[in-house]
Protein backbone atom coordinates (compact mmCIF):
# COMPACT_ATOMS: atom_id res chain seq x y z
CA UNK A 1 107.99 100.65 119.20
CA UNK A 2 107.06 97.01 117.52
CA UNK A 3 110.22 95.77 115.11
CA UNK A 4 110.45 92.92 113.00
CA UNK A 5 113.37 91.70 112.42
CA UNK A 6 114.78 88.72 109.71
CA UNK A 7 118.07 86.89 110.24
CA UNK A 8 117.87 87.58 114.52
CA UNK A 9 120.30 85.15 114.96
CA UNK A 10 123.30 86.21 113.45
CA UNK A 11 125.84 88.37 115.12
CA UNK A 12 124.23 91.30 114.12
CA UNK A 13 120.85 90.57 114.71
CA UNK A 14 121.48 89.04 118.59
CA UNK A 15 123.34 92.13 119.63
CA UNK A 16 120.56 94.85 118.11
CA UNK A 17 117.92 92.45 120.11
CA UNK A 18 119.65 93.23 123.41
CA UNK A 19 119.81 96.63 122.40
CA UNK A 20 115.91 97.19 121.68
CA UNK A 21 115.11 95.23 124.53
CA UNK A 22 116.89 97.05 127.06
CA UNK A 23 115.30 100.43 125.04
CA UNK A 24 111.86 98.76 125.94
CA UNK A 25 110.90 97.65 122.40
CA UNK A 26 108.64 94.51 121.41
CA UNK A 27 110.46 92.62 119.17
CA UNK A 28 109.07 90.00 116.08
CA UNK A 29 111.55 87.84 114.19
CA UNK A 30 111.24 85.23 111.48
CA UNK A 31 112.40 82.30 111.40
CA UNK A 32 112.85 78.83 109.72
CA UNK A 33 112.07 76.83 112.87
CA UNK A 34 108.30 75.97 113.33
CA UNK A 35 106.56 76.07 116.51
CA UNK A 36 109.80 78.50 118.01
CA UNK A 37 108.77 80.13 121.49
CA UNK A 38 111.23 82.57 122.74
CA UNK A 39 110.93 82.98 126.38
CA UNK A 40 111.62 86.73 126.92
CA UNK A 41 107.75 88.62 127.26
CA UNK A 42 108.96 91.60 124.24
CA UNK A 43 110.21 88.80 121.98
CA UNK A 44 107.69 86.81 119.21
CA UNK A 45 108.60 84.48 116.72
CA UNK A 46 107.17 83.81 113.68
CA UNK A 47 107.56 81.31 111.22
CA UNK A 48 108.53 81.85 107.58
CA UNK A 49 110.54 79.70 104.63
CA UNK A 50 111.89 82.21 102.00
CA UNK A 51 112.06 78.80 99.94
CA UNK A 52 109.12 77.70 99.33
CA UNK A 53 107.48 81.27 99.70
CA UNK A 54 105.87 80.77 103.00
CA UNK A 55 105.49 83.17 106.10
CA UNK A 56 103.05 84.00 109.12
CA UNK A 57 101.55 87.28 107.94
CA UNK A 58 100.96 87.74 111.74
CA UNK A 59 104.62 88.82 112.12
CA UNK A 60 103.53 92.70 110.68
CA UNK A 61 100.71 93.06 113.21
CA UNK A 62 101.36 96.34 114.73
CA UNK A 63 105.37 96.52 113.42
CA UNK A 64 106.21 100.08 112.61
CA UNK A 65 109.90 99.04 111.65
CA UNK A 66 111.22 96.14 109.26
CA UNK A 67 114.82 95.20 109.88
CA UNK A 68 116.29 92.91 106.87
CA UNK A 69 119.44 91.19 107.99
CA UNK A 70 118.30 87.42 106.27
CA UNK A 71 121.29 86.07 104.40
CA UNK A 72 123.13 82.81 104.09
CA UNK A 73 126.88 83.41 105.69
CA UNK A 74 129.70 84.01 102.70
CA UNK A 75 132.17 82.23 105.43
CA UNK A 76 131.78 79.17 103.80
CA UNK A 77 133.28 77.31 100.39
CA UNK A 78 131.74 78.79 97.90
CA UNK A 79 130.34 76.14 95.58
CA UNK A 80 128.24 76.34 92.65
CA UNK A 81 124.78 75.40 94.79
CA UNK A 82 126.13 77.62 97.49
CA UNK A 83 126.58 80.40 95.54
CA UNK A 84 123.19 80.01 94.12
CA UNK A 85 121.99 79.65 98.39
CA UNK A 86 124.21 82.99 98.82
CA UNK A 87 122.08 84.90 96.04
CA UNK A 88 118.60 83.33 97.31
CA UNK A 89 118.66 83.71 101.19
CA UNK A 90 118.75 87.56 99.91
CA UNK A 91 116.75 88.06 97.03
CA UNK A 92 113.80 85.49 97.72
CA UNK A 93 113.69 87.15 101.09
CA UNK A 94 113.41 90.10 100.12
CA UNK A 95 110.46 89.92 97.66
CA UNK A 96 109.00 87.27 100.54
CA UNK A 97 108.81 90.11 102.65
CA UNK A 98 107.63 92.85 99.78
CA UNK A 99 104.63 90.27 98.33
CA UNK A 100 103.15 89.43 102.29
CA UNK A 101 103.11 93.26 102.73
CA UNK A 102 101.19 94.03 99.61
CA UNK A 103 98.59 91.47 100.18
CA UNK A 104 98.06 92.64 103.94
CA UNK A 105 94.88 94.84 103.86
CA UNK A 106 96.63 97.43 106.17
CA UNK A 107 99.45 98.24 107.90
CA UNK A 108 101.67 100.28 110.21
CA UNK A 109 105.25 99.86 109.03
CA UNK A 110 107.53 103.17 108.17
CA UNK A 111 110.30 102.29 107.47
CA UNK A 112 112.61 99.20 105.89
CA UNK A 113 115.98 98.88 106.98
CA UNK A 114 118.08 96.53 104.84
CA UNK A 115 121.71 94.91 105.48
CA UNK A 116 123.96 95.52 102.87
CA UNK A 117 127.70 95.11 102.10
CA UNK A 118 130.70 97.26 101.25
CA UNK A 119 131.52 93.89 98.79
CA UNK A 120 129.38 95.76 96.26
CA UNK A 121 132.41 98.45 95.87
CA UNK A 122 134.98 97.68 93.04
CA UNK A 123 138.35 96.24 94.34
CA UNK A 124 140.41 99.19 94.46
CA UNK A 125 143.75 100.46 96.42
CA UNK A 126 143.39 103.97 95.87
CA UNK A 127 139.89 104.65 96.01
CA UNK A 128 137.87 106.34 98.50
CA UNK A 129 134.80 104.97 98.21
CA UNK A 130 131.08 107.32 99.16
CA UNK A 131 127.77 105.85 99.46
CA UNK A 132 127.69 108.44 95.52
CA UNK A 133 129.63 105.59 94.09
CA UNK A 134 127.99 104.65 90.92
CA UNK A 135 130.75 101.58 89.83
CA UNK A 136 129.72 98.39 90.82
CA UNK A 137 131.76 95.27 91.58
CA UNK A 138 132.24 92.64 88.80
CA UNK A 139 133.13 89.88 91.35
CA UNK A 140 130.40 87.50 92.53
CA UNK A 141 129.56 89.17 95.74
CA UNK A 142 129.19 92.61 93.70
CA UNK A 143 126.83 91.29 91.41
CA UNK A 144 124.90 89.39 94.45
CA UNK A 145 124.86 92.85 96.72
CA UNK A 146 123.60 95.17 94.30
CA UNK A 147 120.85 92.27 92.90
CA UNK A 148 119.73 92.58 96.91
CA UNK A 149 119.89 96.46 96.75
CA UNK A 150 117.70 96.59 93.82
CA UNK A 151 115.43 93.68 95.60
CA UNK A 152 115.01 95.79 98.77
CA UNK A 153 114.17 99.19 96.82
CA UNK A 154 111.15 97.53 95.69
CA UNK A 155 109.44 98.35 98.85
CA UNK A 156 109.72 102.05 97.88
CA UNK A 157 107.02 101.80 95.43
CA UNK A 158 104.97 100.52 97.81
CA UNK A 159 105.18 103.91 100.11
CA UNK A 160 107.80 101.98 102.47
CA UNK A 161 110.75 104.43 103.25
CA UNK A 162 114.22 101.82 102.50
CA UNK A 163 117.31 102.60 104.47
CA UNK A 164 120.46 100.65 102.90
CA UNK A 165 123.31 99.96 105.39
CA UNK A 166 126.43 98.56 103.76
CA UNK A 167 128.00 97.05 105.86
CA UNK A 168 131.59 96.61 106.81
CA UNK A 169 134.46 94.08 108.58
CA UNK A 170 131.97 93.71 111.60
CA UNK A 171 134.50 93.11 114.55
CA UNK A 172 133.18 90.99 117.34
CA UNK A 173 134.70 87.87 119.79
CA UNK A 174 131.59 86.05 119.58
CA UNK A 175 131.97 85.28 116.08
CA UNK A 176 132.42 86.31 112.51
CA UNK A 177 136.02 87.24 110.96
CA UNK A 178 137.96 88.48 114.04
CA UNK A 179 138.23 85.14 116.15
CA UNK A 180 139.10 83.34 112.71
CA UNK A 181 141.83 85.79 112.18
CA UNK A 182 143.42 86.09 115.76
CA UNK A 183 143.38 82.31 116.57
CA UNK A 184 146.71 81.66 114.59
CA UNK A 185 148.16 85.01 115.60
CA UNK A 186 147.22 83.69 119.61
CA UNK A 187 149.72 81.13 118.31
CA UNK A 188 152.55 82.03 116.98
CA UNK A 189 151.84 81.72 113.38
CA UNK A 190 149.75 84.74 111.88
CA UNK A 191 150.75 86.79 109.11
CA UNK A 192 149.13 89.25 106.68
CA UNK A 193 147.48 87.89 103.19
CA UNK A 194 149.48 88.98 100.16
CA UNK A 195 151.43 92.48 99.92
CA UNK A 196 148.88 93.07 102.84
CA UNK A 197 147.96 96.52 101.34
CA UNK A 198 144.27 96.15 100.82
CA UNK A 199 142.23 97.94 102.97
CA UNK A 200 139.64 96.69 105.17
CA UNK A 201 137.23 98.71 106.34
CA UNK A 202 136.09 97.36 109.65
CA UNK A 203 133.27 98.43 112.39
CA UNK A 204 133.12 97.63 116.04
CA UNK A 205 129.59 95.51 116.72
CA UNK A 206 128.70 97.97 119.33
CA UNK A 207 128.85 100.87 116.83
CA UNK A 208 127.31 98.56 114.31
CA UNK A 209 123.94 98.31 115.72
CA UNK A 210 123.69 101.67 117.26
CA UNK A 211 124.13 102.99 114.00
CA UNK A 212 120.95 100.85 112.60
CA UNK A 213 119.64 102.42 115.61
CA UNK A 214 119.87 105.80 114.80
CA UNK A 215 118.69 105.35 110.95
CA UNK A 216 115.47 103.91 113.44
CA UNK A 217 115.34 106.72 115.68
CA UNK A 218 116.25 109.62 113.03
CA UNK A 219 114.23 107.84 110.13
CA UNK A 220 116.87 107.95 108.00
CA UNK A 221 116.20 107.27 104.51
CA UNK A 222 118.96 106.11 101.92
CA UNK A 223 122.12 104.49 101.45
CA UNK A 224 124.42 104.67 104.37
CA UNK A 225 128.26 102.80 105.11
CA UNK A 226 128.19 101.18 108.43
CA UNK A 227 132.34 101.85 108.53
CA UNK A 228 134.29 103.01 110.64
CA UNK A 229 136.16 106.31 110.48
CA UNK A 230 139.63 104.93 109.99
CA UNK A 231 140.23 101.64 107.84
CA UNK A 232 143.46 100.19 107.50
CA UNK A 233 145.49 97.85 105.36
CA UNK A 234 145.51 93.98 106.06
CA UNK A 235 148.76 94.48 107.41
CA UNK A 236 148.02 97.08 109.59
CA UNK A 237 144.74 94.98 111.05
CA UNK A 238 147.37 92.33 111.62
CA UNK A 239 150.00 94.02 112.82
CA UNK A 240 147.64 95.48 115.20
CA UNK A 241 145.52 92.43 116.79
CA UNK A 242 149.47 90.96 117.25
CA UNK A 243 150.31 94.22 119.10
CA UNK A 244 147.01 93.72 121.37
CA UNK A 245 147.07 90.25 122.20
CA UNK A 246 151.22 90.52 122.98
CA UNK A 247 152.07 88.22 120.57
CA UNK A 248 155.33 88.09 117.51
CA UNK A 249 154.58 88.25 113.98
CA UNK A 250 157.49 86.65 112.43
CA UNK A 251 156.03 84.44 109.19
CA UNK A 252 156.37 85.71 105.95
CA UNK A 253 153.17 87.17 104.02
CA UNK A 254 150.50 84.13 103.12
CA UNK A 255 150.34 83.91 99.52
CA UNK A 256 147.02 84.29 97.35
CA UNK A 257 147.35 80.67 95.54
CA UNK A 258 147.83 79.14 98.89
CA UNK A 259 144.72 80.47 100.31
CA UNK A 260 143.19 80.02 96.90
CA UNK A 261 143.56 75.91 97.79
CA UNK A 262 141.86 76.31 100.99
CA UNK A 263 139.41 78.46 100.76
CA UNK A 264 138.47 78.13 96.62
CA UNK A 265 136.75 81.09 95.08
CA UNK A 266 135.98 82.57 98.46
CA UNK A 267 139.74 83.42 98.84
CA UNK A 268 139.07 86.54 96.73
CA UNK A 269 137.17 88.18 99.77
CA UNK A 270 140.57 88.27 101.54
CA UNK A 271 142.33 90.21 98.99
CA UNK A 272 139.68 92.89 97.88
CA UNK A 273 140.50 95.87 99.03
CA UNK A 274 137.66 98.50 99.64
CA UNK A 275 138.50 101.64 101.37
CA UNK A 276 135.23 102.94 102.43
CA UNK A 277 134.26 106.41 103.83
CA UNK A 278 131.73 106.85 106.80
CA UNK A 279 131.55 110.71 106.83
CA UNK A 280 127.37 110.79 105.62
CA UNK A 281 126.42 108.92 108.55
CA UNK A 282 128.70 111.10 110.49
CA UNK A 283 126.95 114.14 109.42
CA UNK A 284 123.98 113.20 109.98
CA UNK A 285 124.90 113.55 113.44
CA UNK A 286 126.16 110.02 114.49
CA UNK A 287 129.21 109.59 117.07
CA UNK A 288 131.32 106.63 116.69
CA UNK A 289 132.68 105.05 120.06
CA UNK A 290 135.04 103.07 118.46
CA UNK A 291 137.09 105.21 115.82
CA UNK A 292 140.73 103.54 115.80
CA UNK A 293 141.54 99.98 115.28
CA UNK A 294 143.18 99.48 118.48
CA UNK A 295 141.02 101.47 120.68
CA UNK A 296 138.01 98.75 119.51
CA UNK A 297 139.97 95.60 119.69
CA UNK A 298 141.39 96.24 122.92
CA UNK A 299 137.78 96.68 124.05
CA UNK A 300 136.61 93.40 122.47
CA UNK A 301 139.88 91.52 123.46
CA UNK A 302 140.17 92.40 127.43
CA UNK A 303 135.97 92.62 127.59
C-alpha cells in the first residue's frame, strides 16, 4: 500500500513510519523543506507550504491512503500570532490538501485519516465523554479542534471516506508531555497541578499508531478516541510516574496562578479535565496492549 502522510516528523508521525515500513508499505510525506531526500528506498518526500498554498501534486501519485497529522505544537506560549499559527497549520492544511485533490484529473486515494484532539470535549469532572458527544469546548483549543474537524470533513463531499482520531495524552520518552512531566519528579520536586482531580486521558505511542493502523487496515470510517481504556486523575498520573521511577512526592499541589505566570494562557491545558471513553474503537475489534497507567509507563521508562 502507497500512504501519504503530513506532519511525519512529529512523535506520532516517526513512530507510524517505522511501523508501515516494517509492514512493507511505500511511504510519501510533505514537507516544508525543499529539495528533502530521505534515504530509506519506501520513503519520498515532497515539498509543500500550507502558507502560501503551495504543494507537489506528485505526492498523490498512486497513494491509496492520506494520513493528516500537520499541526503547529500547542507546547508552546500561546501568543496572539501563535494562536493564529495554531489555527492555520490545521485548517490551511487541510483545505491545501482538499483543493490539490480536486484539481488532480484522477486518483487512487480511499480513505483520509485525520489527527484530532480530545481538547475539543468540554472541561468536565464528571463526564464520560463518547465520540456521540454533541457539546463542544468554549476554550481556544475547542473552538480550533472542531474548526479542523469541520475542515477535514470536506473531503467527504468529494467521495473521500474521513476517519477522525481524537487524540489523547500521547505517552512517549522521546518527547511530548511525559519527559516534561517526569523531569522534576526524577528530582525531587514534582507534584500534581491544582486539586489534581482532572482527568487525563492518556495513550501509550505504541497503541497510538496501531490504532491509526487498524482504521487503515479495517477502513474505518468516522470519529474514533485514540484513549486508553483507563484514564486517571492528575494526581493519580503523578502519583504513579513517582511510584515507577522510585522517587518521593513530598511538595504540596502547584497552584493554577503560578503556572498561569509561566506558562500564560496555555496553563489552562493542564487543568482541563476530559474523561474520555475508548469502548467504539474497542468494539470494533481493537486490543489495547497498554490498558493501565503503570503497565505502559513502566514499559516506556525501563525500555
Amino acid at each position: 500500500m502507497k500512504i501519504l502522510i503530513t506532519g511525519a516528523t512529529g512523535l506520532i508521525g516517526q513512530e507510524l513510519i517505522r511501523l508501515w515500513i516494517d509492514k512493507k508499505h511505500e511511504i510519501h510525506y510533505l514537507t516544508t523543506r525543499k529539495n528533502h531526500k530521505h534515504p530509506h528506498p519506501n520513503i519520498t518526500s515532497f515539498y509543500w507550504n500550507p502558507e502560501n498554498g503551495s504543494i507537489d501534486s506528485n505526492c498523490f501519485d498512486g497513494v491509496q491512503v492520506v494520513v493528516n497529522l500537520a499541526g503547529a505544537s500547542v507546547s508552546k506560549r500561546w501568543t496572539s500570532s501563535y494562536k493564529e499559527k495554531i489555527r492555520e497549520s490545521r485548517i490551511k492544511g487541510a483545505e491545501l490538501l482538499l483543493n490539490a485533490i480536486q484539481k488532480l484529473p484522477s486518483h487512487e486515494i480511499q480513505q483520509l485519516i485525520s489527527a484530532s484532539a480530545i481538547g475539543v470535549y468540554p472541561h468536565d469532572l464528571h463526564c464520560l465523554y463518547t465520540e456521540k458527544e454533541s457539546k463542544i469546548a468554549d476554550s481556544f483549543l475547542g473552538t480550533v479542534v472542531n474548526q479542523w474537524e469541520s475542515a477535514v470533513q470536506s473531503f467527504a463531499k468529494i467521495n473521500i471516506p474521513v476517519t477522525t482520531v481524537r487524540i489523547g495524552l500521547v505517552l512517549s520518552n522521546q518527547g511530548g508531555a511525559l519527559p516534561m512531566t517526569a523531569l522534576p519528579i526524577r528530582y525531587g520536586v514534582g507534584s500534581w497541578f491544582g486539586s489534581g482531580q482532572q482527568w487525563q486521558s492518556w495513550i501509550h505511542i505504541e497503541d497510538m499508531v496501531r490504532i491509526i493502523d487498524f482504521t487503515v487496515v479495517n477502513k474505518l470510517e468516522g470519529v474514533y478516541n485514540a484513549v486508553a481504556p483507563q484514564p486517571v486523575t492528575n494526581k493519580e498520573f503523578v502519583k504513579t510516574i513517582a511510584r515507577v521511577l522510585h522517587r518521593p512526592l513530598f511538595l504540596p499541589p502547584i497552584p493554577q496562578f503560578f503556572m498561569k505566570l509561566i506558562l500564560g494562557e496555555m496553563a489552562s491545558v493542564i487543568f482541563e479535565s476530559q474523561r474520555v471513553s475508548s469502548q467504539k474503537i474497542q468494539n470494533a475489534g481493537f486490543e489495547f496492549h497498554f490498558s493501565k497507567l503503570q503497565g505502559a509507563l513502566v514499559a516506556l521508562f525501563h525500555k
